[in-house]
N, C-alpha and C. Protein backbone atom coordinates (compact mmCIF):
# COMPACT_ATOMS: atom_id res chain seq x y z
N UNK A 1 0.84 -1.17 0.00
CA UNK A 1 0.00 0.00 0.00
C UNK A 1 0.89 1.24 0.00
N UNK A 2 0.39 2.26 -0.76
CA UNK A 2 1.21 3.30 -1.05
C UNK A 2 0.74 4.55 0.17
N UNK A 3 2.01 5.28 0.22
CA UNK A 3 1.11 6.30 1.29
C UNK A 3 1.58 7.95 1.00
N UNK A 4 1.19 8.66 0.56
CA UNK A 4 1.35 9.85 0.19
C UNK A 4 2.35 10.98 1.25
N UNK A 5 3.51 11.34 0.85
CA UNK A 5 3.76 12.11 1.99
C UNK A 5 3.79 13.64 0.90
N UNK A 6 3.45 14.75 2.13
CA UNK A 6 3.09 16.18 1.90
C UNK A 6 3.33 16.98 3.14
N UNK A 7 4.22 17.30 3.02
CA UNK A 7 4.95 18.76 3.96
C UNK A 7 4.86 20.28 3.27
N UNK A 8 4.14 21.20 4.65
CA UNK A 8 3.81 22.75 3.84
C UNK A 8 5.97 23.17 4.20
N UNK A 9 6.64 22.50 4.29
CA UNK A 9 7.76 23.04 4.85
C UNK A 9 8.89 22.51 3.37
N UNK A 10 8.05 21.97 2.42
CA UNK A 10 8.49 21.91 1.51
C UNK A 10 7.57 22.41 0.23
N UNK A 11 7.82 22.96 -1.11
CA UNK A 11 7.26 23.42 -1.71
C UNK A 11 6.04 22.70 -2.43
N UNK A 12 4.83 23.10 -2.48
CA UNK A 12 3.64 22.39 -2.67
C UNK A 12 3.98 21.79 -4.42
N UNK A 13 3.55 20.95 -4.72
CA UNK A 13 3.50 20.46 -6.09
C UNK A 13 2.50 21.36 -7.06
N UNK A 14 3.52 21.16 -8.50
CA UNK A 14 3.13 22.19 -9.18
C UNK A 14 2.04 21.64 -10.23
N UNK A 15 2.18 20.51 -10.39
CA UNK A 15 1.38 19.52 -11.25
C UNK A 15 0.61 18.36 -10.88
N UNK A 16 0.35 17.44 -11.27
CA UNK A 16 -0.47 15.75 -11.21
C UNK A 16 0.39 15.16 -10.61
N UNK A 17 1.51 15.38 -9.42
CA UNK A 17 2.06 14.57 -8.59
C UNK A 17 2.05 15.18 -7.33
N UNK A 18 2.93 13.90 -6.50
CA UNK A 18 3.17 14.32 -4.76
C UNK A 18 4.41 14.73 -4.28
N UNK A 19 4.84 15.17 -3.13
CA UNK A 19 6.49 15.15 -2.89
C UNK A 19 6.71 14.09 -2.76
N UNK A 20 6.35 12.67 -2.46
CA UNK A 20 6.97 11.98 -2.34
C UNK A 20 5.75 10.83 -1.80
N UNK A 21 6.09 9.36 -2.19
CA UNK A 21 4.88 8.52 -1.97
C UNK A 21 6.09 7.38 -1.04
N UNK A 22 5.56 6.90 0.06
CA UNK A 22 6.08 5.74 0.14
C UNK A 22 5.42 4.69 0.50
N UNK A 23 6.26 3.49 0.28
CA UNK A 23 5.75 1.97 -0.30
C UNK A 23 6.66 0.98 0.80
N UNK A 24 5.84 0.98 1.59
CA UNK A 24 6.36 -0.07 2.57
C UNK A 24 7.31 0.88 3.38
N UNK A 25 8.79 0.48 3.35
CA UNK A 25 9.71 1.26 4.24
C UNK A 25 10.87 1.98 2.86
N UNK A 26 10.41 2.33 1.57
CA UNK A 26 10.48 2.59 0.67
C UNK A 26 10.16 4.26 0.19
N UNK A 27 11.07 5.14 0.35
CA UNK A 27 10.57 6.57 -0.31
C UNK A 27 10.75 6.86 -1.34
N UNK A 28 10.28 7.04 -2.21
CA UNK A 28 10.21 7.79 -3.70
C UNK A 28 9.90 9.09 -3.72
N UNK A 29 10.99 10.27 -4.01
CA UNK A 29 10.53 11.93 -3.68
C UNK A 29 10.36 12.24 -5.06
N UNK A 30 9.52 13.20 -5.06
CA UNK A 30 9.67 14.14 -6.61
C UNK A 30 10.58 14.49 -6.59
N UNK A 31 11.01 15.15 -7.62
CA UNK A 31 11.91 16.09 -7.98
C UNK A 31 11.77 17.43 -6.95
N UNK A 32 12.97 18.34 -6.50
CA UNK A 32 13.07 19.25 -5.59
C UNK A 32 13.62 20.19 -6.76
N UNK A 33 12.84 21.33 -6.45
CA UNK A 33 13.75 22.26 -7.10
C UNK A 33 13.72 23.65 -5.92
N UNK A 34 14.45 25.08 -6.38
CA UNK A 34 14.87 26.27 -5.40
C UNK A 34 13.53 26.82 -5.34
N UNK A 35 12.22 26.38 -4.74
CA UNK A 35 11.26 27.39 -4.18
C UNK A 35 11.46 27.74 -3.17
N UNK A 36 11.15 28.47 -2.28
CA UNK A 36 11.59 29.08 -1.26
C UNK A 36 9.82 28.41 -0.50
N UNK A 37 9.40 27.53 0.26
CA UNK A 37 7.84 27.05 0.75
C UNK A 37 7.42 28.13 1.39
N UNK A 38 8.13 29.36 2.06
CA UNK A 38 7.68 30.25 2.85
C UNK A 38 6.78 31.59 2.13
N UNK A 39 7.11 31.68 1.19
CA UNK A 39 7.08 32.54 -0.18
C UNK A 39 6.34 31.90 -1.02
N UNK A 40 7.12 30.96 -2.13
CA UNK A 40 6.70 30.15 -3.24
C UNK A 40 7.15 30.72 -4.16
N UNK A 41 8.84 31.48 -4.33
CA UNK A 41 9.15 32.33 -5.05
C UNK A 41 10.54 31.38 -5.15
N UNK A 42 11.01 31.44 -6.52
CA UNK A 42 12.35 30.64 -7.01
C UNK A 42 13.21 31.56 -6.19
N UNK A 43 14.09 30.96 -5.16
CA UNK A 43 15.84 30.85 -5.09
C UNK A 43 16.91 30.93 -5.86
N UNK A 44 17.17 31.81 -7.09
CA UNK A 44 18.15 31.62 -8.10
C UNK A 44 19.62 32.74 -7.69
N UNK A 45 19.37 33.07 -6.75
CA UNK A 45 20.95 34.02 -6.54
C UNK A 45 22.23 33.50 -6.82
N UNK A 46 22.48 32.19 -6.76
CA UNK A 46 23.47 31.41 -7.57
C UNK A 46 23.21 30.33 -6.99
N UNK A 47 24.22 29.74 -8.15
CA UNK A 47 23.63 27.60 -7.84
C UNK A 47 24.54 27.38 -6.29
N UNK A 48 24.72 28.15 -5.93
CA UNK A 48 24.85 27.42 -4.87
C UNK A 48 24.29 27.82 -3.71
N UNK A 49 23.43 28.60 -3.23
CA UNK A 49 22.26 29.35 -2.82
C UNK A 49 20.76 28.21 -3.15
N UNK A 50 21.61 28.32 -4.85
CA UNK A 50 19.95 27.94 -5.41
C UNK A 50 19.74 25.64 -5.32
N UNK A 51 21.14 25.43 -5.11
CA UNK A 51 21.32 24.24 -4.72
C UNK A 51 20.86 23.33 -3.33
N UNK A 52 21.33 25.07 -2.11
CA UNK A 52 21.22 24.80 -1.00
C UNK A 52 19.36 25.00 -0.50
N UNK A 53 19.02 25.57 -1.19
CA UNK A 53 17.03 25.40 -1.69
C UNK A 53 17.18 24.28 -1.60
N UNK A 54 17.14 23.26 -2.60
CA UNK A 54 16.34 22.55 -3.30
C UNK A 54 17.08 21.24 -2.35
N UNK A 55 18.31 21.07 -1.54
CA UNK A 55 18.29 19.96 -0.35
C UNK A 55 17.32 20.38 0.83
N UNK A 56 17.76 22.00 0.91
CA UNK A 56 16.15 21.96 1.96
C UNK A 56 15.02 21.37 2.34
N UNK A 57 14.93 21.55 0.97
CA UNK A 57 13.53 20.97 0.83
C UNK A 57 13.61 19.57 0.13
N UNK A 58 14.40 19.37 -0.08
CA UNK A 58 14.34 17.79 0.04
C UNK A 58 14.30 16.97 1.58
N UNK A 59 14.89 17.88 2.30
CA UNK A 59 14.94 17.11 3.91
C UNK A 59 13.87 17.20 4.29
N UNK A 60 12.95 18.44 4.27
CA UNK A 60 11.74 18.49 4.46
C UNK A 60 10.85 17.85 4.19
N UNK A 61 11.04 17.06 2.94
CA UNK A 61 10.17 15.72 2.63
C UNK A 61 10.66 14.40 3.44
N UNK A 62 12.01 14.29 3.13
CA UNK A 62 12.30 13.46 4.28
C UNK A 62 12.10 13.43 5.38
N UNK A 63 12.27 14.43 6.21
CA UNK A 63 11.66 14.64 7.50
C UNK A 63 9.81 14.17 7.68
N UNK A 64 9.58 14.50 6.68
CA UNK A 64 7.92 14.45 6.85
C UNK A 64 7.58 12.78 6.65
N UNK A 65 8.47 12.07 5.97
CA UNK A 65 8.14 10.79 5.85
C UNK A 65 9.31 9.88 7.20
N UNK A 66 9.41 10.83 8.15
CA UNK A 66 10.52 10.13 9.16
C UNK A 66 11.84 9.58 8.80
N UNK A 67 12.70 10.05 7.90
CA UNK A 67 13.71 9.91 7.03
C UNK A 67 15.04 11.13 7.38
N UNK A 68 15.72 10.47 7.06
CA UNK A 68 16.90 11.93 7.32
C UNK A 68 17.76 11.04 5.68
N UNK A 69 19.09 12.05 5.61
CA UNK A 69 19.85 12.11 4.29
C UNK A 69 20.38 10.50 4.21
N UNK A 70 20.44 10.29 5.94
CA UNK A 70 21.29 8.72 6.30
C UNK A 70 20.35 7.53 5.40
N UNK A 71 19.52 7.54 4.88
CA UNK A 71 18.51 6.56 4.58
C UNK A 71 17.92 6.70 3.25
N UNK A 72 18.95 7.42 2.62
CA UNK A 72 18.88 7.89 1.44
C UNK A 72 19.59 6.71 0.38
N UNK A 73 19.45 5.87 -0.78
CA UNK A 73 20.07 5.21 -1.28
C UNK A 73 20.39 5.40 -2.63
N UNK A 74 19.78 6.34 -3.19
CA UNK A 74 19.76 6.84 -4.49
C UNK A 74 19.76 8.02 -5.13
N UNK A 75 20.20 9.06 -5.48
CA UNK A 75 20.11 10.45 -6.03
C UNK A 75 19.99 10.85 -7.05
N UNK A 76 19.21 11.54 -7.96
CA UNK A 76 18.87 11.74 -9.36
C UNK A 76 19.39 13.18 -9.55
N UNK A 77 20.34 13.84 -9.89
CA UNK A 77 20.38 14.96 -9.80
C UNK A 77 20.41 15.81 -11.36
N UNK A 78 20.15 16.69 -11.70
CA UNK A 78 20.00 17.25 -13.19
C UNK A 78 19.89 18.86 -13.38
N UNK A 79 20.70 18.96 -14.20
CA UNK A 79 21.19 20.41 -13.85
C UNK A 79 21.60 21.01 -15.15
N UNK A 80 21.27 22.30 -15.70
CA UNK A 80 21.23 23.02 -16.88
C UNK A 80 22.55 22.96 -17.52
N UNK A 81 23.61 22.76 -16.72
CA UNK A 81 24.97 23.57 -17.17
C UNK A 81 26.22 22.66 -16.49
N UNK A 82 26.52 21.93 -16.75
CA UNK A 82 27.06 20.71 -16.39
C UNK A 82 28.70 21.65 -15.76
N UNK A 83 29.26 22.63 -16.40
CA UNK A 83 29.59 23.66 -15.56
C UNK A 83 29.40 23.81 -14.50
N UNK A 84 28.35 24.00 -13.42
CA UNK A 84 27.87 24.35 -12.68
C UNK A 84 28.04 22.43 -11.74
N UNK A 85 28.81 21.69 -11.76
CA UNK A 85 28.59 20.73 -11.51
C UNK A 85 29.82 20.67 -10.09
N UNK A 86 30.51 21.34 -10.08
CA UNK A 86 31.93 21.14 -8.84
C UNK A 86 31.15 22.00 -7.60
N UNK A 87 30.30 23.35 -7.95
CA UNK A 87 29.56 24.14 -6.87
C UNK A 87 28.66 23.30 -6.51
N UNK A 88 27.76 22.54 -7.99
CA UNK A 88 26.26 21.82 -7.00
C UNK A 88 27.30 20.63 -6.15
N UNK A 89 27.86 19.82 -6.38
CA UNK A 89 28.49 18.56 -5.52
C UNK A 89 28.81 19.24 -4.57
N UNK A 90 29.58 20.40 -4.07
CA UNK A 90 30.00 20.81 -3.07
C UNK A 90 28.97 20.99 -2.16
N UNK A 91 28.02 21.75 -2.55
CA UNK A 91 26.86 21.73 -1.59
C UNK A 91 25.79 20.72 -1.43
N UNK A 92 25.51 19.62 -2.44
CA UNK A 92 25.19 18.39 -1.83
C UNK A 92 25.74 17.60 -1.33
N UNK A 93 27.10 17.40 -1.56
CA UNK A 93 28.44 16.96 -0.42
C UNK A 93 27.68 16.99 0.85
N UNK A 94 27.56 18.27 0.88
CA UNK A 94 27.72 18.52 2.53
C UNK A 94 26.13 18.43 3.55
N UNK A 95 25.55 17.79 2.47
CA UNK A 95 24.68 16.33 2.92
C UNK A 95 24.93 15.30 3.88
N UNK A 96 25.53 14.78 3.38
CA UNK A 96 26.26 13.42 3.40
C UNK A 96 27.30 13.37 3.96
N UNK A 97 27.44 12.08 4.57
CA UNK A 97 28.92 11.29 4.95
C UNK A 97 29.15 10.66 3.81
N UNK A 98 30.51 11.21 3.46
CA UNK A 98 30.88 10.34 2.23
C UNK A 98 30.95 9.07 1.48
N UNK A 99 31.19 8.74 3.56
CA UNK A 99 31.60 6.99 3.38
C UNK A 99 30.13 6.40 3.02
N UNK A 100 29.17 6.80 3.41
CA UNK A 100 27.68 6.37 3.17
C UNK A 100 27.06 6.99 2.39
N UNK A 101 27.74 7.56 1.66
CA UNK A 101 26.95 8.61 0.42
C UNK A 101 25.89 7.59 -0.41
N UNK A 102 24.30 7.87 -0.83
CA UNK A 102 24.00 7.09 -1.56
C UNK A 102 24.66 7.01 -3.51
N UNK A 103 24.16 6.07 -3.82
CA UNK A 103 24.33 5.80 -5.21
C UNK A 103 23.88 7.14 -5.51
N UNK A 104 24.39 7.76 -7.17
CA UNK A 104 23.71 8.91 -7.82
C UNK A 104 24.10 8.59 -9.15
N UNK A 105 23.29 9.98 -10.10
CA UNK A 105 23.62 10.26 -11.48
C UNK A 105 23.55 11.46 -11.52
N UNK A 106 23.99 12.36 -12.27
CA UNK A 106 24.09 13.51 -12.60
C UNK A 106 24.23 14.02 -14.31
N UNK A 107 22.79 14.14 -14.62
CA UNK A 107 22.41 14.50 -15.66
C UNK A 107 22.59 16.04 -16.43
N UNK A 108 23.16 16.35 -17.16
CA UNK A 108 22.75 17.73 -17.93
C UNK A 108 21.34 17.78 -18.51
N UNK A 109 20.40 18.21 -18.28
CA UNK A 109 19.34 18.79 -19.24
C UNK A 109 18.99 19.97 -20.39
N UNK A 110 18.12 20.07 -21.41
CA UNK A 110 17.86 20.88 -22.11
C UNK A 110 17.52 22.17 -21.12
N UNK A 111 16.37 21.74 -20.33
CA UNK A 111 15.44 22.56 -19.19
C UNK A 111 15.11 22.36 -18.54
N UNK A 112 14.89 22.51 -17.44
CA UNK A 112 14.57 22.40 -15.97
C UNK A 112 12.80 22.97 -15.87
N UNK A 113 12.06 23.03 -15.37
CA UNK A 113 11.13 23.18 -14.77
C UNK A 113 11.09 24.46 -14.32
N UNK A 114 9.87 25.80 -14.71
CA UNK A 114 10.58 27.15 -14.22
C UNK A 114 11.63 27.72 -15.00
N UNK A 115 12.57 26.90 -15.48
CA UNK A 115 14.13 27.43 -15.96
C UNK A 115 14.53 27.52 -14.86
N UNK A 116 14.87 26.65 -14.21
CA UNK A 116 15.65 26.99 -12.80
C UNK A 116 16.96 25.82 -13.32
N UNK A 117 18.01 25.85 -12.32
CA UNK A 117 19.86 25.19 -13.20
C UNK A 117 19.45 24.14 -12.71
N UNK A 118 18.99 23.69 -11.28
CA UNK A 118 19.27 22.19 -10.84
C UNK A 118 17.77 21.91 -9.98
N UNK A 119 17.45 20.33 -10.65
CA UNK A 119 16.51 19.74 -9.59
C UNK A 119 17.42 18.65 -9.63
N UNK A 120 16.48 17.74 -8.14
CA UNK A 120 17.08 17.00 -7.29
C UNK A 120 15.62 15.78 -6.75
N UNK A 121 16.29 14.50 -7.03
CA UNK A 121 15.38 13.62 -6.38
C UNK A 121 15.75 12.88 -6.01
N UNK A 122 14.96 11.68 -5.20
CA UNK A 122 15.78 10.85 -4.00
C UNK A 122 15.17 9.57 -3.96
N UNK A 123 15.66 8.43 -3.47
CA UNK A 123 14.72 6.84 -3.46
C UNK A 123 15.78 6.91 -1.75
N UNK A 124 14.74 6.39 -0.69
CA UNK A 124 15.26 6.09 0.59
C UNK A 124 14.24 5.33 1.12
N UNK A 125 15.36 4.26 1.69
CA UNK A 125 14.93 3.30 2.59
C UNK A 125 15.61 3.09 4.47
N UNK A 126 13.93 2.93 5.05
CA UNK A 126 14.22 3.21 6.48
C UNK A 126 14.06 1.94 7.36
């Protein structure tokens, strides 16, 4: 059975999905990108500002489904400007313990959602 998780401490969904559904002891998050949930106004002052958004609020989903970064096993990350790729790692680095870092990919895209440089999604198990 699937169970919907939804935190106002993360940015509300913009379309026909959830922040994040989980399936047993299984999380599946949307995609995170730099809204600011307090506002609902994009974070773009630079990717690394606009990076440190969009883990925000990724914890915030985690948090809401009883999860922290530790229980994280997978990372989808995708980002306009593959340039921009040594600032975003630095600040999702600092996520994580290295030694337990989950699996990832790190995609360049055409476009992002908004036009914003980087979203971010997650698979965690608790």
């Amino acid at each position: 059975m699937k169970k919907i998780i939804f935190t106002d401490k993360a940015p509300a969904p913009i379309g026909p999905y959830n922040q994040a559904v989980l399936v047993g002891n299984t999380l599946y998050t949307s995609g995170q990108i730099a809204i600011d949930p307090a506002n609902g106004e994009l974070v773009l002052t630079d990717i690394e500002t606009e990076t440190k958004q969009v883990m925000e609020n990724m914890k915030a989903v985690l948090e809401a489904a009883g999860m922290i970064f530790e229980d994280v096993i997978k990372s989808s990350i995708f980002i306009s400007d593959m340039n921009d790729f040594a600032k975003i790692n630095k600040v999702y680095g600092s996520y994580f313990d290295e030694k337990n870092a989950p699996a990832r990919e790190t995609v360049q895209v055409a476009c992002l959602p908004k036009n914003v440089n980087v979203e971010i999604s997650m698979i965690a198990i608790k």
